[in-house]
Protein backbone atom coordinates (compact mmCIF):
# COMPACT_ATOMS: atom_id res chain seq x y z
CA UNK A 1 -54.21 1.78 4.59
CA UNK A 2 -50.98 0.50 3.93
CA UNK A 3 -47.75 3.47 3.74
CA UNK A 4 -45.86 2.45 1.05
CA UNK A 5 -42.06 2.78 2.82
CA UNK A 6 -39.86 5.74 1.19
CA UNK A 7 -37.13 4.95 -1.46
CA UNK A 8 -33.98 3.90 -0.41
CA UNK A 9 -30.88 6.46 -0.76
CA UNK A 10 -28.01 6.23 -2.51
CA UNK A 11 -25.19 6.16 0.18
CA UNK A 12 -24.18 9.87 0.19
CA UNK A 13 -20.06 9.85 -1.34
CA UNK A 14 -17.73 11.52 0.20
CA UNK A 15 -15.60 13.67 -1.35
CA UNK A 16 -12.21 14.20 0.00
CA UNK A 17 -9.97 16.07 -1.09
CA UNK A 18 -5.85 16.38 -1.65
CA UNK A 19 -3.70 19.72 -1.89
CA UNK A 20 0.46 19.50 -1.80
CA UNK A 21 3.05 22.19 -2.42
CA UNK A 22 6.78 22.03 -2.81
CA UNK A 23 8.76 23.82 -0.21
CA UNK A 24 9.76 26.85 -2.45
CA UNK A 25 5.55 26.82 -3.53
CA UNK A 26 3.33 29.22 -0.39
CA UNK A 27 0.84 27.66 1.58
CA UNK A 28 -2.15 25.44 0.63
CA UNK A 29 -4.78 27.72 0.95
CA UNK A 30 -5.82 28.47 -2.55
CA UNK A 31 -5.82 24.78 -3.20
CA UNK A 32 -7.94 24.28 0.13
CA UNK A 33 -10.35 26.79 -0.68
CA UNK A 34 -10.91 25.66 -4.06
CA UNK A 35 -11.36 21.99 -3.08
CA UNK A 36 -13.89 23.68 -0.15
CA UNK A 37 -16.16 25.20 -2.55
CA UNK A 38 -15.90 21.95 -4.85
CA UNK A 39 -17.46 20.45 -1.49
CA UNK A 40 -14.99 18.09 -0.12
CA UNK A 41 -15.56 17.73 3.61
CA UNK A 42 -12.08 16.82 3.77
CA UNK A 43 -9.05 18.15 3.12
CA UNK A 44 -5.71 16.56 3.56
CA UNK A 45 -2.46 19.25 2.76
CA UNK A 46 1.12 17.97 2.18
CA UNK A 47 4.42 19.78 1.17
CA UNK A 48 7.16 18.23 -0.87
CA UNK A 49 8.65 18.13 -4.56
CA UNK A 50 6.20 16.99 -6.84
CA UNK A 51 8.92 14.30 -8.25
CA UNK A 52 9.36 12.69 -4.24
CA UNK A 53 8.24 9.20 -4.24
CA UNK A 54 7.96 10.07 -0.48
CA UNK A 55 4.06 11.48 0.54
CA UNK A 56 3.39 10.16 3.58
CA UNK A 57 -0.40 12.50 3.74
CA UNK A 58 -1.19 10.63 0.29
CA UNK A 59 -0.57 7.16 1.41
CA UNK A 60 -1.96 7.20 4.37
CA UNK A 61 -5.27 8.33 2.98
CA UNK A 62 -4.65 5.93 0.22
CA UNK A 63 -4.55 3.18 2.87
CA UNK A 64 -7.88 4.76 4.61
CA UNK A 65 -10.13 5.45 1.72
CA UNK A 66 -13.68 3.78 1.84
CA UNK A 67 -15.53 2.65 -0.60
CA UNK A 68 -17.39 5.21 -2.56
CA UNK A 69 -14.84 7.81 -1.41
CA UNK A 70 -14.28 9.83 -4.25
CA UNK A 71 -10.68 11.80 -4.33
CA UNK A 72 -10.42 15.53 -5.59
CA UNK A 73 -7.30 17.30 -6.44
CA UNK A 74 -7.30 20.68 -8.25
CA UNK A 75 -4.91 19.58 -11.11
CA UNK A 76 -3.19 16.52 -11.94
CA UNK A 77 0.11 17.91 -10.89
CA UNK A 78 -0.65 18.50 -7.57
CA UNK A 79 -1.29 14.36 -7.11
CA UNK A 80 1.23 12.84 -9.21
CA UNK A 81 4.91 13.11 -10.88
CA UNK A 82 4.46 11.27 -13.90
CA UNK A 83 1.21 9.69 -15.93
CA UNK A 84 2.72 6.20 -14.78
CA UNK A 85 2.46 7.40 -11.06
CA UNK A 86 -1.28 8.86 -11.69
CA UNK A 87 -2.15 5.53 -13.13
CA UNK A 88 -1.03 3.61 -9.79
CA UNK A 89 -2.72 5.60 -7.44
CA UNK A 90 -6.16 5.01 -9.70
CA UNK A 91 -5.41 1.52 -9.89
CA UNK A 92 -5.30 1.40 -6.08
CA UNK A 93 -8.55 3.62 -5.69
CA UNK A 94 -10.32 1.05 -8.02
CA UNK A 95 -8.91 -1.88 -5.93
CA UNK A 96 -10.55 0.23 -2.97
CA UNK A 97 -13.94 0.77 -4.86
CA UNK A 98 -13.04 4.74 -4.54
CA UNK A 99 -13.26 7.20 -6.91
CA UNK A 100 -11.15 9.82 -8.61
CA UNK A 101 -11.96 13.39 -9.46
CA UNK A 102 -9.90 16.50 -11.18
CA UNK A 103 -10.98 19.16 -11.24
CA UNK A 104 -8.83 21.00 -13.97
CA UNK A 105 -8.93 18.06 -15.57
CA UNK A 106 -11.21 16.16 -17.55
CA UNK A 107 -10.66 13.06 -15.18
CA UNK A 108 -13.65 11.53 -13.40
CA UNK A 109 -13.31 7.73 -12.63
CA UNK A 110 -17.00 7.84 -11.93
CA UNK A 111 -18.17 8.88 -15.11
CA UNK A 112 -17.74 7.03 -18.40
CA UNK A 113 -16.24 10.08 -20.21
CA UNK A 114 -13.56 10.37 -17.37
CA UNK A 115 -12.85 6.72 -17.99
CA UNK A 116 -12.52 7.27 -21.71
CA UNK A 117 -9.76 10.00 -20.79
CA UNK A 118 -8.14 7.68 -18.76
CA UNK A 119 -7.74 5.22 -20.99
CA UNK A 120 -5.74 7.97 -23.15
CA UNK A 121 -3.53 8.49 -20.42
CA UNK A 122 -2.71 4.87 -20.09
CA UNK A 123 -1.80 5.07 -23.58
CA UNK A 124 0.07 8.20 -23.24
CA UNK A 125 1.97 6.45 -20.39
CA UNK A 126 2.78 3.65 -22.68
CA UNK A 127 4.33 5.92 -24.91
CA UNK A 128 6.30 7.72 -22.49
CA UNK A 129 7.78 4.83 -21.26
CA UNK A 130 8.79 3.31 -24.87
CA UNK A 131 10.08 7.16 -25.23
CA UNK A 132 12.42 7.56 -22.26
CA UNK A 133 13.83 3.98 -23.22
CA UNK A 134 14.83 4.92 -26.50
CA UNK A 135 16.54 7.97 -26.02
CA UNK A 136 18.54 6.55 -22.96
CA UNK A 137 19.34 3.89 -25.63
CA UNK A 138 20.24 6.73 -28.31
CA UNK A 139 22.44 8.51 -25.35
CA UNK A 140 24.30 5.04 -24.16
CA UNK A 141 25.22 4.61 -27.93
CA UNK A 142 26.09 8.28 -28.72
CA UNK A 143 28.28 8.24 -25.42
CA UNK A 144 30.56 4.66 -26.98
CA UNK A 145 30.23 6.48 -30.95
CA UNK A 146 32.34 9.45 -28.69
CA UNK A 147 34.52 7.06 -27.17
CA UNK A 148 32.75 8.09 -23.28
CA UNK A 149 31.76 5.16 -21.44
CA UNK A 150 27.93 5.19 -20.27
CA UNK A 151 26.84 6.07 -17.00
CA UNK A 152 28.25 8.10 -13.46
CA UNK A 153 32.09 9.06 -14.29
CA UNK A 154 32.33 9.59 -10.64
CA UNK A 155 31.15 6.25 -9.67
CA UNK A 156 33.38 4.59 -12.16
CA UNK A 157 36.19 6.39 -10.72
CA UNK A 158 34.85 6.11 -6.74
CA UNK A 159 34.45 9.26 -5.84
CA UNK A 160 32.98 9.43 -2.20
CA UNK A 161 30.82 12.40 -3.00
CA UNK A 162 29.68 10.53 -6.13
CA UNK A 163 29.21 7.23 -3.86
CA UNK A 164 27.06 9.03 -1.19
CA UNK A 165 25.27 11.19 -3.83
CA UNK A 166 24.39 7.70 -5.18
CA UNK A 167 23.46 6.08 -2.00
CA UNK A 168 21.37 8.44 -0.67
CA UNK A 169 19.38 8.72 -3.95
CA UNK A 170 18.74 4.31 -3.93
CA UNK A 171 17.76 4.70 -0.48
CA UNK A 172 15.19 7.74 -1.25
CA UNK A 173 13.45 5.34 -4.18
CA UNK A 174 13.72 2.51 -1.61
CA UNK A 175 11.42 4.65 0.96
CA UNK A 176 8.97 5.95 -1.48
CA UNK A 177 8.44 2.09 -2.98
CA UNK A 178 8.16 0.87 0.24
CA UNK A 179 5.33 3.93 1.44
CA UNK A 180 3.94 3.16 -1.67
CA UNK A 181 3.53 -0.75 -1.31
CA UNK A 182 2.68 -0.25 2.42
CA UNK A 183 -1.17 -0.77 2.11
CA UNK A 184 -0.44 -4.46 0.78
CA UNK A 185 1.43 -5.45 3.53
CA UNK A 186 1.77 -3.47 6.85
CA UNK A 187 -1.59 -3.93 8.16
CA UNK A 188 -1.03 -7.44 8.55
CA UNK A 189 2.35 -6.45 10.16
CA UNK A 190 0.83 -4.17 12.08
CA UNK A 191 -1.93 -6.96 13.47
CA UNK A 192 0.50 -9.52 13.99
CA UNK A 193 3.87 -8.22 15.60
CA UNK A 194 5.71 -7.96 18.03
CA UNK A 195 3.03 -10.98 19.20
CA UNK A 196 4.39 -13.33 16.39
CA UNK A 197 8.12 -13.86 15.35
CA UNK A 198 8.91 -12.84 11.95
CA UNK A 199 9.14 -16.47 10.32
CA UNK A 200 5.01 -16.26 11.05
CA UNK A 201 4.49 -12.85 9.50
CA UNK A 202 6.61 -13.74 6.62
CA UNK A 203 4.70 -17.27 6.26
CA UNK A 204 1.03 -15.42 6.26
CA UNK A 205 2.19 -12.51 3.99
CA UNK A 206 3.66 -15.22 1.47
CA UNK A 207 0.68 -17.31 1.23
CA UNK A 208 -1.16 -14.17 0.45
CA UNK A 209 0.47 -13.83 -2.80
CA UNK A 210 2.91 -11.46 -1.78
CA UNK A 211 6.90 -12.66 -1.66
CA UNK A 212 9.24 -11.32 1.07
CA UNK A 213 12.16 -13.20 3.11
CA UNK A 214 12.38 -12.37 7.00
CA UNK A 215 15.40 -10.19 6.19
CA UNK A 216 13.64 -8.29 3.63
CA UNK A 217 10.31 -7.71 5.64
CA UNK A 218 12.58 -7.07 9.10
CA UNK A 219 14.54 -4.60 7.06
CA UNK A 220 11.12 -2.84 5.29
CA UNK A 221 9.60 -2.61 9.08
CA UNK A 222 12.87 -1.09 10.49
CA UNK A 223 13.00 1.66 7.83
CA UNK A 224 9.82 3.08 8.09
CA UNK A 225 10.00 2.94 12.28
CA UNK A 226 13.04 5.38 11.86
CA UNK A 227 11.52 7.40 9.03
CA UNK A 228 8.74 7.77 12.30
CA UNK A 229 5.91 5.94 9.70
CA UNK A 230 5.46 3.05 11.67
CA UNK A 231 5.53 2.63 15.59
CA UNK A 232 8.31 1.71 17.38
CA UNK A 233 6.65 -1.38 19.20
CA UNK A 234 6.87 -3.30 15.34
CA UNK A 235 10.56 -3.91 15.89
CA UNK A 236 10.33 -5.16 19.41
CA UNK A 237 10.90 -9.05 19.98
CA UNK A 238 8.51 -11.31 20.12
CA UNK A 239 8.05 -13.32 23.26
CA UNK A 240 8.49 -16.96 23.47
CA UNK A 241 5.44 -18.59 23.25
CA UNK A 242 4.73 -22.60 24.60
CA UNK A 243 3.57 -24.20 20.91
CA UNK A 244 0.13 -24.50 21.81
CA UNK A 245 0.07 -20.70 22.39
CA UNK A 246 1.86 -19.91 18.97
CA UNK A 247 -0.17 -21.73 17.09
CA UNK A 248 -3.65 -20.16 18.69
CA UNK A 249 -1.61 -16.53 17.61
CA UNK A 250 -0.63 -17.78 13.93
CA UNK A 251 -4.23 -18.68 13.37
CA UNK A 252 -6.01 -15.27 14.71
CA UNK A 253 -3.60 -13.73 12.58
CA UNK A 254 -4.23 -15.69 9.69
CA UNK A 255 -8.38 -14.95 10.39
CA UNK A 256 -7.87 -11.53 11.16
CA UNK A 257 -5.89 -10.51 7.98
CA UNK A 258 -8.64 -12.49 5.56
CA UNK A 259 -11.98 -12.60 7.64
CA UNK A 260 -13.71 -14.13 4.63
CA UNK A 261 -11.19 -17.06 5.29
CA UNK A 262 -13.74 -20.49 6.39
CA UNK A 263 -12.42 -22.72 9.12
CA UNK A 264 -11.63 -25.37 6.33
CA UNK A 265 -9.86 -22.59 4.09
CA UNK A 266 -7.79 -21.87 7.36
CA UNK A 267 -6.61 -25.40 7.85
CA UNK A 268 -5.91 -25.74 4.21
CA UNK A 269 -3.62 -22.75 4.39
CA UNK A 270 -1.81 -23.86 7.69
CA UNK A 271 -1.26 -27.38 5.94
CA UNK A 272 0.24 -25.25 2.63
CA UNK A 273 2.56 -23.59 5.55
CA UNK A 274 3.46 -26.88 6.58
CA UNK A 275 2.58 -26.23 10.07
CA UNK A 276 1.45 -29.42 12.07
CA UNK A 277 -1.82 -29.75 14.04
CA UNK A 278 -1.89 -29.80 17.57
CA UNK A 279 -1.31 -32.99 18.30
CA UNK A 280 1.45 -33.72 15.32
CA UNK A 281 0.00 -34.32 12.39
CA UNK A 282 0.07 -32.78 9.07
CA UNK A 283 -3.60 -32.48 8.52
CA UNK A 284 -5.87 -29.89 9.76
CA UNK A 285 -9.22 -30.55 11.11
CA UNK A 286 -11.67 -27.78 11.19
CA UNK A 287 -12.51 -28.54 14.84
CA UNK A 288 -8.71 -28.11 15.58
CA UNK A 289 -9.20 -24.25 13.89
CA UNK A 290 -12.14 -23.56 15.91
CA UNK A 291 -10.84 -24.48 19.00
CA UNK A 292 -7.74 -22.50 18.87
CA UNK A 293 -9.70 -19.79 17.41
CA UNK A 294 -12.52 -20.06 20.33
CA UNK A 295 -9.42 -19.56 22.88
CA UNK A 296 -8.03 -16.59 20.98
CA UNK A 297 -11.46 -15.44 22.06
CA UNK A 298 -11.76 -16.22 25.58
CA UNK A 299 -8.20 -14.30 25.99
CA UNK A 300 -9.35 -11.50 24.67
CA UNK A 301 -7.95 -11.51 20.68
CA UNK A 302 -10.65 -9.75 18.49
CA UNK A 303 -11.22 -12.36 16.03
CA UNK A 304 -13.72 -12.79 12.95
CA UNK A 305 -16.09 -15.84 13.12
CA UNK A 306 -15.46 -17.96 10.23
CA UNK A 307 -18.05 -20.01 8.84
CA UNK A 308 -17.98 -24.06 9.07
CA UNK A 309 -17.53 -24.84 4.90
């Protein structure tokens, strides 16, 4: 007699959840308990304003979410400062098949009533967004009707207080877009330097739809080494490499950062980079990929193996 074989599971999902106070708020705990007993195994706490653009605890476990993660926070509040902000962060759990929970809230991504809700909210952001443009509009014009020029009197008139008040608030968005972005383009970084120069980070990052200058990327790395987000060995030069060894290093990276990449797709990418082959040319063979790829190998380079076609 034959056992029939027992129905497959449904992968179990975790939940995991988020809790953040400002620094005049008390601890955690109520949030943590709360997010216990909704039965996330874990918990990840973070303390700062609730209008920062700087949560290091929330990107970093928006980089590591799997998929099928779902994310639990106790109110809305607690995860984001404005509807616009919410809306990113479940755009970027979508893009990372994870899920989104409230539980305050009638917000479940999972769930087609918690997607209907959403929807409202992106509507509601809409709205906000046409709203705060008009009255800044109605306050420019009220300001010239009143015979006040628009904008920071003590900029106009270069006041250093005004001038570093200024600063320091550009360079505080600049952070928070760049720990926001961070998941698009710092792994790569992270696989690829100090072993390549810049020019080769730049080159694979750029072909992967993204658009940055060596400047701009050097710059990005920089900050977030001294804002302790990234590890110091980023910003270290890159050793010289003969050309045969640079070009075995630009193509692990390129196969590491897409593994789904085939040899020919890898070629056709180097030839977009104007890169030459080996031996000169400007057309890649996929032998010429494998080969360099086979020696990243036998050096030690953990590198996916892409298929022929």
């Amino acid at each position: 007699m034959v056992t029939p074989s027992p129905p497959l599971r449904a992968p179990v999902r975790r939940l995991i959840g988020y809790a953040r106070v400002s620094t005049e708020e008390q601890a955690t705990d109520a949030q943590v308990d709360e997010l216990r007993a909704a039965g996330c195994q874990i918990v990840h706490t973070e303390h700062g304003s609730g209008a920062s653009r700087v949560r290091p605890v929330l990107t970093k476990l928006l980089r590591e979410i799997s998929a099928g993660d779902v994310l639990v926070v106790v109110r809305l509040d607690r995860l984001a400062r404005s509807v616009s902000h919410l809306l990113v962060v479940i755009e970027h759990l979508e893009e990372r098949k994870a899920h989104f929970r409230s539980l305050h809230d009638p917000i479940d991504t999972s769930t087609p009533q918690g997607m209907f809700s959403l929807q409202v909210l992106g509507a509601v952001a809409q709205l906000e967004r046409a709203l705060i443009a008009e009255r800044t509009k109605a306050g420019m014009k009220a300001a010239i009707a009143r015979g006040r020029l628009p904008g920071n009197p003590g900029l106009r008139e270069r006041r250093p207080e005004a001038i570093r008040a200024a600063s320091a608030a550009r360079q505080k968005v600049y952070v928070g877009d760049l720990i926001a972005s961070a998941s698009t383009w710092m792994p790569i970084v992270q696989r690829m330097r100090p072993q390549h120069n810049w020019d080769d980070v730049v080159r694979v990052l750029n072909h992967r739809g993204q658009n940055w200058t060596v400047e701009k990327l050097r710059r990005a790395v920089h900050r977030l080494v001294s804002e302790k987000m990234a590890g110091p060995e980023l910003i270290q030069r890159a050793p010289r490499r003969p050309p045969e060894d640079r070009l075995m290093t630009l193509v692990a990276g390129i196969a590491i950062a897409d593994p789904d990449l085939s040899l020919r797709d890898i070629a056709a990418q180097l030839e977009r980079m104007r890169e030459r082959a080996p031996r000169g040319g400007r057309q890649w063979a996929a032998s010429s990929v494998k080969a360099l790829l086979d020696r990243a190998r036998r050096l030690g380079l953990v590198v996916p193996q892409p298929r022929d076609v």
